[in-house]
Protein backbone atom coordinates (compact mmCIF):
# COMPACT_ATOMS: atom_id res chain seq x y z
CA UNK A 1 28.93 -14.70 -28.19
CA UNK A 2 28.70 -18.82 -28.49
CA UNK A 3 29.76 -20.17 -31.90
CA UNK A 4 26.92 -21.54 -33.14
CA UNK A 5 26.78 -24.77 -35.45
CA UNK A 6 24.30 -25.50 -38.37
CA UNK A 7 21.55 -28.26 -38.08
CA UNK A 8 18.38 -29.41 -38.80
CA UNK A 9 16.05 -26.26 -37.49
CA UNK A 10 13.67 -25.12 -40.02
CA UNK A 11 13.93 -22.16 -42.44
CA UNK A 12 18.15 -21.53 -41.90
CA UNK A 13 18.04 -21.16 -37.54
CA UNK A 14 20.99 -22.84 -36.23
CA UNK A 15 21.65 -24.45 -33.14
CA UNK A 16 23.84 -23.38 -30.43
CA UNK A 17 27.01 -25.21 -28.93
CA UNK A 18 25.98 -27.36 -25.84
CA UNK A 19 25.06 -25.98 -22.75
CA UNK A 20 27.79 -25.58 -20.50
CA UNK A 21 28.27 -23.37 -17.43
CA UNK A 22 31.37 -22.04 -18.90
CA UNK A 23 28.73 -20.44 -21.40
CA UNK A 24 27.19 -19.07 -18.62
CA UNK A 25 28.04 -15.12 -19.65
CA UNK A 26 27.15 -16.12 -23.50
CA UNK A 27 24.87 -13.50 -25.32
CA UNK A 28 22.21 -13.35 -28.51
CA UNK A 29 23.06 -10.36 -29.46
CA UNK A 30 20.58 -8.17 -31.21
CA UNK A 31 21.50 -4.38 -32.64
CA UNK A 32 17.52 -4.04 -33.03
CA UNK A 33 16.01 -5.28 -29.95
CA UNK A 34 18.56 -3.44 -28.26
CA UNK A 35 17.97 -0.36 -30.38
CA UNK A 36 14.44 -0.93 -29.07
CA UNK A 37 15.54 -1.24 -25.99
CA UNK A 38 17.76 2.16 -25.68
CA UNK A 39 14.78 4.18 -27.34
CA UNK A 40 12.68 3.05 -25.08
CA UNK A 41 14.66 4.32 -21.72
CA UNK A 42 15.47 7.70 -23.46
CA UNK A 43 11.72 8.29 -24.48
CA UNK A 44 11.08 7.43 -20.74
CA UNK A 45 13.28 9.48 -19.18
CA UNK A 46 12.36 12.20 -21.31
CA UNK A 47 8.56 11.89 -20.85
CA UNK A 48 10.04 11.89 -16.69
CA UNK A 49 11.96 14.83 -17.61
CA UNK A 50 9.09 16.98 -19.17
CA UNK A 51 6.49 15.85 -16.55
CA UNK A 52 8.77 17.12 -13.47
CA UNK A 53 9.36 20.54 -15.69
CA UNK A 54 5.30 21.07 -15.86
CA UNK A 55 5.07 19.79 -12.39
CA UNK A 56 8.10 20.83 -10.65
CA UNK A 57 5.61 20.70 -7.40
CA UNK A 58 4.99 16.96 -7.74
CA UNK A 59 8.08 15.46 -10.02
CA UNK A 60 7.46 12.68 -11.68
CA UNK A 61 8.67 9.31 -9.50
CA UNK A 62 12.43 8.46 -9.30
CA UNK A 63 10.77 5.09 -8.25
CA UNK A 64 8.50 4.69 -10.92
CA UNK A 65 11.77 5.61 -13.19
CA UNK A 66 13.95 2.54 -11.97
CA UNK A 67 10.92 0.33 -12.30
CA UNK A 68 10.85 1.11 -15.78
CA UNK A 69 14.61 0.94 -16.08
CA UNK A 70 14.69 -2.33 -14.19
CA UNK A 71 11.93 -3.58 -16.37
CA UNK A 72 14.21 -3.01 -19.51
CA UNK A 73 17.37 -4.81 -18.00
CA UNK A 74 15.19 -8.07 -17.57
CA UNK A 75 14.14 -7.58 -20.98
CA UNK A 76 17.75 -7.49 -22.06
CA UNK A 77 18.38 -10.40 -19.61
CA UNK A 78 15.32 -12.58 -21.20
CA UNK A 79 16.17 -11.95 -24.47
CA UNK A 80 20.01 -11.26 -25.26
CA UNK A 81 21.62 -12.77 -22.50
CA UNK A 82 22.74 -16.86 -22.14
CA UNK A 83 18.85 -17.12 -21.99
CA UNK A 84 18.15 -16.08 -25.29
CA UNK A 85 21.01 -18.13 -26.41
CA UNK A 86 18.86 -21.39 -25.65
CA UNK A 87 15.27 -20.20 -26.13
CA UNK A 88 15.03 -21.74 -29.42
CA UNK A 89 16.24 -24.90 -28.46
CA UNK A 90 15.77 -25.85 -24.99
CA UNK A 91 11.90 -25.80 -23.59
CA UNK A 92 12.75 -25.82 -20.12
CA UNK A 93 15.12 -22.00 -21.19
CA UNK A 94 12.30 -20.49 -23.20
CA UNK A 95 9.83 -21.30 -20.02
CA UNK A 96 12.56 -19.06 -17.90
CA UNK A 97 12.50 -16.68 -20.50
CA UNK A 98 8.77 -16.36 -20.01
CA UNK A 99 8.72 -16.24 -16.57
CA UNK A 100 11.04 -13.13 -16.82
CA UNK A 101 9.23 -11.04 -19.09
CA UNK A 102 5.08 -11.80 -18.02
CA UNK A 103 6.28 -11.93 -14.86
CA UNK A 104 8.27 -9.93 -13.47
CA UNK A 105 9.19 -7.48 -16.29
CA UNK A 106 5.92 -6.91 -17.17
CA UNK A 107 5.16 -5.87 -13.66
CA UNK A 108 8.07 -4.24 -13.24
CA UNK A 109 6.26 -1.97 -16.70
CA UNK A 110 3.12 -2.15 -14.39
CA UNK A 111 4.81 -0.07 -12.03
CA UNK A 112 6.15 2.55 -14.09
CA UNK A 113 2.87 3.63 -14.95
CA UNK A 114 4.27 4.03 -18.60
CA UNK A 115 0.83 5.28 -20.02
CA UNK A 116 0.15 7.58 -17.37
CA UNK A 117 3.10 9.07 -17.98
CA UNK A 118 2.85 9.01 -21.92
CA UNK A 119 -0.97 10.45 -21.44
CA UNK A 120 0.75 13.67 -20.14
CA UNK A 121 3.89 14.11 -21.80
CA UNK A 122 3.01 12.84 -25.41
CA UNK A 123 2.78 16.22 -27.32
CA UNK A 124 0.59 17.16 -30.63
CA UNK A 125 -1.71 15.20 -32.97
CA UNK A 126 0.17 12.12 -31.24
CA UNK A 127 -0.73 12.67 -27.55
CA UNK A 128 -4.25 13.82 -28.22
CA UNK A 129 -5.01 10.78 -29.97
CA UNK A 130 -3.54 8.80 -27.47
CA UNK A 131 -5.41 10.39 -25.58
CA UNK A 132 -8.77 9.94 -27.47
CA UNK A 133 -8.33 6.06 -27.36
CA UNK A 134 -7.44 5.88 -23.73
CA UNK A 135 -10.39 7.70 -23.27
CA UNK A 136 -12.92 5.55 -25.82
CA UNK A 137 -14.99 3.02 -25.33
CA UNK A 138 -11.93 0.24 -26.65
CA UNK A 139 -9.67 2.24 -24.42
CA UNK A 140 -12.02 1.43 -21.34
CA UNK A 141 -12.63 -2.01 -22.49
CA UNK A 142 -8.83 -2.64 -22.69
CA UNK A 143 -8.36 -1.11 -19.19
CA UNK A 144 -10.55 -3.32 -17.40
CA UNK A 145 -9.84 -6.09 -14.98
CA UNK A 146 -11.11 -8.60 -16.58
CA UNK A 147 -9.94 -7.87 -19.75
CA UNK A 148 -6.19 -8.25 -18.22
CA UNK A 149 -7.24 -11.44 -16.26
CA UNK A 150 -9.05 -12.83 -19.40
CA UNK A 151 -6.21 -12.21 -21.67
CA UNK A 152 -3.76 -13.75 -19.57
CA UNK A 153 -5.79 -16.97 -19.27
CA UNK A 154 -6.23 -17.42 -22.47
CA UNK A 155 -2.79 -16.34 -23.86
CA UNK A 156 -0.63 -18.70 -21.07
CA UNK A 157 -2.18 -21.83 -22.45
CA UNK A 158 -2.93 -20.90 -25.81
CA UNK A 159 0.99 -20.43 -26.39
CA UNK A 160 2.47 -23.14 -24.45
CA UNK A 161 -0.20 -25.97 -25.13
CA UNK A 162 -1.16 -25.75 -28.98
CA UNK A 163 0.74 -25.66 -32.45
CA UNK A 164 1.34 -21.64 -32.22
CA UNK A 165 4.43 -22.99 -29.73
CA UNK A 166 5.58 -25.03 -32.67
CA UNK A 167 4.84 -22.26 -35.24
CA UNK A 168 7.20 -20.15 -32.83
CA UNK A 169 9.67 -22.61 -33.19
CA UNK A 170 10.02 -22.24 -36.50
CA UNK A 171 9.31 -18.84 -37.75
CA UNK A 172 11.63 -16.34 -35.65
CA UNK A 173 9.29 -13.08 -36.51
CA UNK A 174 6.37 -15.44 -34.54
CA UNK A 175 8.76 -15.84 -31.44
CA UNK A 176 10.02 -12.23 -31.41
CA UNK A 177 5.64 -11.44 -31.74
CA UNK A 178 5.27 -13.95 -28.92
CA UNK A 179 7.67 -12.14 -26.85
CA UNK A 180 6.22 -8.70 -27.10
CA UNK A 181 2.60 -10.75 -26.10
CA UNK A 182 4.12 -11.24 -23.05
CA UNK A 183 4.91 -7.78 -22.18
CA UNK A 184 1.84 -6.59 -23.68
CA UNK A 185 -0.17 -9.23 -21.64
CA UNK A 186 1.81 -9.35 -18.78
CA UNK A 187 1.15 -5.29 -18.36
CA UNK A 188 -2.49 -5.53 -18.55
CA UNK A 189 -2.53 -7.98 -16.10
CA UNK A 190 -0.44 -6.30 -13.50
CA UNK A 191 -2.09 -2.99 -14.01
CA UNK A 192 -5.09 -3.63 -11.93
CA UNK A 193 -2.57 -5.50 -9.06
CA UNK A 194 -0.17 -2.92 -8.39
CA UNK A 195 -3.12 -0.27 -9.07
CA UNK A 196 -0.92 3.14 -9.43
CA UNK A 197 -2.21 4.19 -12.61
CA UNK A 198 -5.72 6.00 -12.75
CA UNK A 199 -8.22 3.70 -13.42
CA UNK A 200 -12.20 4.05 -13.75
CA UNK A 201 -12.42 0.05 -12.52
CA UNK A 202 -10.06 0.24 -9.66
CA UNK A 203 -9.84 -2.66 -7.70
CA UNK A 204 -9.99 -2.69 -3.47
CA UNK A 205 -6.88 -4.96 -2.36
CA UNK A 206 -9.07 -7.63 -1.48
CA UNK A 207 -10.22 -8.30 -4.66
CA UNK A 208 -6.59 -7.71 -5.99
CA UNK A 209 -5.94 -10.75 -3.87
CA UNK A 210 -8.87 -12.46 -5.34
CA UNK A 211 -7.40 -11.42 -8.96
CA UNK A 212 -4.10 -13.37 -8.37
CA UNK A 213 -5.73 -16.10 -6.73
CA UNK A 214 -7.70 -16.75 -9.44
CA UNK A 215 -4.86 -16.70 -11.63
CA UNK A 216 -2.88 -19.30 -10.32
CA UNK A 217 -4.94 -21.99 -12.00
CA UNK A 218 -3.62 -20.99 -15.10
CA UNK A 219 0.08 -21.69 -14.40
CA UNK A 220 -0.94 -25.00 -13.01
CA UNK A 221 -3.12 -26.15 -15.48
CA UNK A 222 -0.68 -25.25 -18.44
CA UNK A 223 2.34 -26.31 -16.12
CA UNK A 224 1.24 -29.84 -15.54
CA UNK A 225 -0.33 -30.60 -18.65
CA UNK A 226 3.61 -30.44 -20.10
CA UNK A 227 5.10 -31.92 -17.23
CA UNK A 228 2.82 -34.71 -17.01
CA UNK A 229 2.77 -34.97 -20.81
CA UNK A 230 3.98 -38.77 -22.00
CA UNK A 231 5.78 -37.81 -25.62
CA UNK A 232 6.88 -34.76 -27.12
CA UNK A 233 4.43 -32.14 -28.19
CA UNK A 234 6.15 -30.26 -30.36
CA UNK A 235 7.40 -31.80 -33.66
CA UNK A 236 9.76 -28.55 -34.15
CA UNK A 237 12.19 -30.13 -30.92
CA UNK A 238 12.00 -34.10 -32.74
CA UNK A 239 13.32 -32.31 -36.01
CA UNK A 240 16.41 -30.47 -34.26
CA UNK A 241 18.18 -33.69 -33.45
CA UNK A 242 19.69 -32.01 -30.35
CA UNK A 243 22.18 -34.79 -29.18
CA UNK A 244 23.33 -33.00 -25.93
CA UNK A 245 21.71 -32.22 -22.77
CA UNK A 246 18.48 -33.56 -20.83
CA UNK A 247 16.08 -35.71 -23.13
CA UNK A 248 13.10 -34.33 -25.23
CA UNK A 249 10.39 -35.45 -22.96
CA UNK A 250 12.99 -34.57 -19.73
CA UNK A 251 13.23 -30.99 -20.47
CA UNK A 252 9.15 -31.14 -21.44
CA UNK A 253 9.05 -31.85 -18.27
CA UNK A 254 11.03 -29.64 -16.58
CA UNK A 255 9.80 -26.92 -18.17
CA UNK A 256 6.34 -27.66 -17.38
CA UNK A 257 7.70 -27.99 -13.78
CA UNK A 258 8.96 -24.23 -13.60
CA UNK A 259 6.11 -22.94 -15.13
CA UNK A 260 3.69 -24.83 -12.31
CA UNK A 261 5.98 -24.06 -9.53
CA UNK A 262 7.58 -21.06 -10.44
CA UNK A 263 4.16 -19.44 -11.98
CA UNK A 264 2.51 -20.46 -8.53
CA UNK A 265 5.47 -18.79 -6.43
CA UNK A 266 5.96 -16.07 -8.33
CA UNK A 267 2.26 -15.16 -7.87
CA UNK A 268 2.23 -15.60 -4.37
CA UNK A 269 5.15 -13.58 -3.92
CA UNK A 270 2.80 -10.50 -5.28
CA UNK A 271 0.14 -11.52 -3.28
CA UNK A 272 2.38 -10.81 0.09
CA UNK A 273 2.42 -7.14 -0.48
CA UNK A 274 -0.94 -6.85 -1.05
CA UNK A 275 -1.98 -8.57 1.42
CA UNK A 276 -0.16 -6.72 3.85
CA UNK A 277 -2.26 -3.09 1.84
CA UNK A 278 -5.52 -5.13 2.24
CA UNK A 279 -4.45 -5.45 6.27
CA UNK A 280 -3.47 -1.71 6.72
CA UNK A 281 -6.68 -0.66 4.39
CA UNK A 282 -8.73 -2.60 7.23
CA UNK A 283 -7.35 -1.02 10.06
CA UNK A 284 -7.51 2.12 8.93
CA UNK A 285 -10.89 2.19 7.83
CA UNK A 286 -11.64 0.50 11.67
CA UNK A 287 -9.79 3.35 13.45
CA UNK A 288 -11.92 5.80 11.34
CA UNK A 289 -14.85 3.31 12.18
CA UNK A 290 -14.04 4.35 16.00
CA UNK A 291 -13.68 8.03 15.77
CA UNK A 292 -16.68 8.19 13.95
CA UNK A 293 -18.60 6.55 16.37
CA UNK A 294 -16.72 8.29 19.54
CA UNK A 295 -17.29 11.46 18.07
CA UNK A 296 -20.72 10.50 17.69
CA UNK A 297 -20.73 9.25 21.33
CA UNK A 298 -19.06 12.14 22.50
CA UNK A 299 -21.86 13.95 21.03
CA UNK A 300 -24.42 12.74 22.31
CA UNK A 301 -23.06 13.36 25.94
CA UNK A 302 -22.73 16.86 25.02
CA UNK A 303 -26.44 17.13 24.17
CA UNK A 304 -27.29 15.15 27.19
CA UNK A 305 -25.67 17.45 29.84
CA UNK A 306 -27.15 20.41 27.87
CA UNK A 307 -30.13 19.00 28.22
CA UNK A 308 -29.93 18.18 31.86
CA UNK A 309 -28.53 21.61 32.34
CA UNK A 310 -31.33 23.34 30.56
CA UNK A 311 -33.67 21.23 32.60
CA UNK A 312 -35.29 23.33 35.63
């Protein structure tokens, strides 16, 4: 780990040592996220465990299992690695940071089908009132499409263009809160897209398509609002006095800049894969267009030469 060096960050944070690539393999290490972290893959793997014992027919997914795994490692990566180092102190880090965990840990999550599997495995008072909220009204509500889509639009912007960024910078407990909003968030969103757990509001891949088109506004909006931003938006940066590294308004900037463009590709990347489901989902539904109507055809052939053949 980087020494780090007291300075002028609110309420006792310190800053780190300049950025360097030697402090590439740096780390923020934290015994309780990573705690967090470790429970997490053994409650998992043991929910994985006891599904495949009461299923042995249809084990649970060794896919679905590295998904969640993988998920976790970004996590780590996002939050104790060189990038959590920086988070604190460099906008154009923390806007990698979020990339990583709304965007592709959280779908990583979304592919894991985490409450699927904790809907099944969860024993006692526990798993039947999990199982009595995914199955309320609240529980519905919260598993809709929209719902996903609508918190993600309002959360990206909220976060990035008002004072709760500030706030973040200076209260730790609201950044680590802002973090797990991301996950949260991120999950909800990519639920509907990747569309393995059982849902009453399924979407077709079309509209999945239509789902992540319609989100890429939001990265672009937020994105170049802060890269086309002409001073500083957050006071919490100005009170740092970080003397190394790109200016305040530069790394404003830049972060914007991965946000819009990295957002945008990142969400087109998705949209490949489902776009290539939307193609097969077509032609399969036209090949069983055609047998349908050649068995029909064929049919009515068949009552045709009876017909003639029955005809004196």
């Amino acid at each position: 780990m980087i020494a780090t060096a007291q300075m002028g960050m609110e309420h006792g944070m310190s800053q780190p040592e300049p950025f360097a690539w030697s402090h590439v393999g740096s780390v923020a290490l934290s015994w309780v996220g990573l705690a967090i972290l470790v429970a997490a893959a053994l409650v998992y793997v043991a929910g994985s465990v006891r599904w495949t014992s009461e299923h042995p027919s249809s084990p649970w997914s060794i896919k679905r299992t590295s998904c969640f795994l993988i998920g976790l490692v970004i996590v780590l990566i996002a939050t104790q690695s060189v990038v959590g180092v920086y988070d604190m102190v460099l906008f154009s880090d923390h806007m990698v940071q979020h990339l990583l965990l709304i965007m592709v840990a959280a779908g990583f999550f979304a592919m894991s089908a985490p409450l699927e599997l904790a809907l099944a495995t969860i024993p006692g008072a526990l798993g039947r009132g999990l199982n009595a909220a995914a199955d309320s009204k609240v529980g519905e509500i919260l598993g809709h499409p929209i719902m996903g889509f609508g918190l993600y639009a309002i959360f990206i912007p909220v976060t990035h263009l008002t004072s709760l960024f500030n706030l973040m910078l200076t209260h730790m407990w609201v950044h680590r809160l802002e973090q797990v909003g991301f996950l949260v968030i991120g999950y909800l969103f990519w639920r509907p897209v990747v569309a393995i757990e059982p849902s009453r509001h399924r979407l077709a891949p079309g509209l999945r398509l239509v789902y992540l088109a319609l989100a890429v506004p939001v990265d672009t909006f937020t994105g170049l609002a802060l890269a086309m931003s002409g001073h500083e938006m957050f006071p919490a940066y100005t009170a740092m006095d970080r003397t190394w590294g790109d200016s305040l308004i530069g790394d404003l900037h830049t972060g914007g800049s991965l946000m819009w463009i990295g957002g945008d590709l990142l969400m087109m990347a998705a949209m490949i894969p489902i776009a290539v489901l939307w193609m097969r989902d077509e032609e399969l539904k036209a090949r069983q267009i055609d047998a349908q109507l050649d068995a029909e055809a064929a049919h009515q052939r068949a009552e045709a030469l009876d017909t003639g053949a029955t005809t004196p």
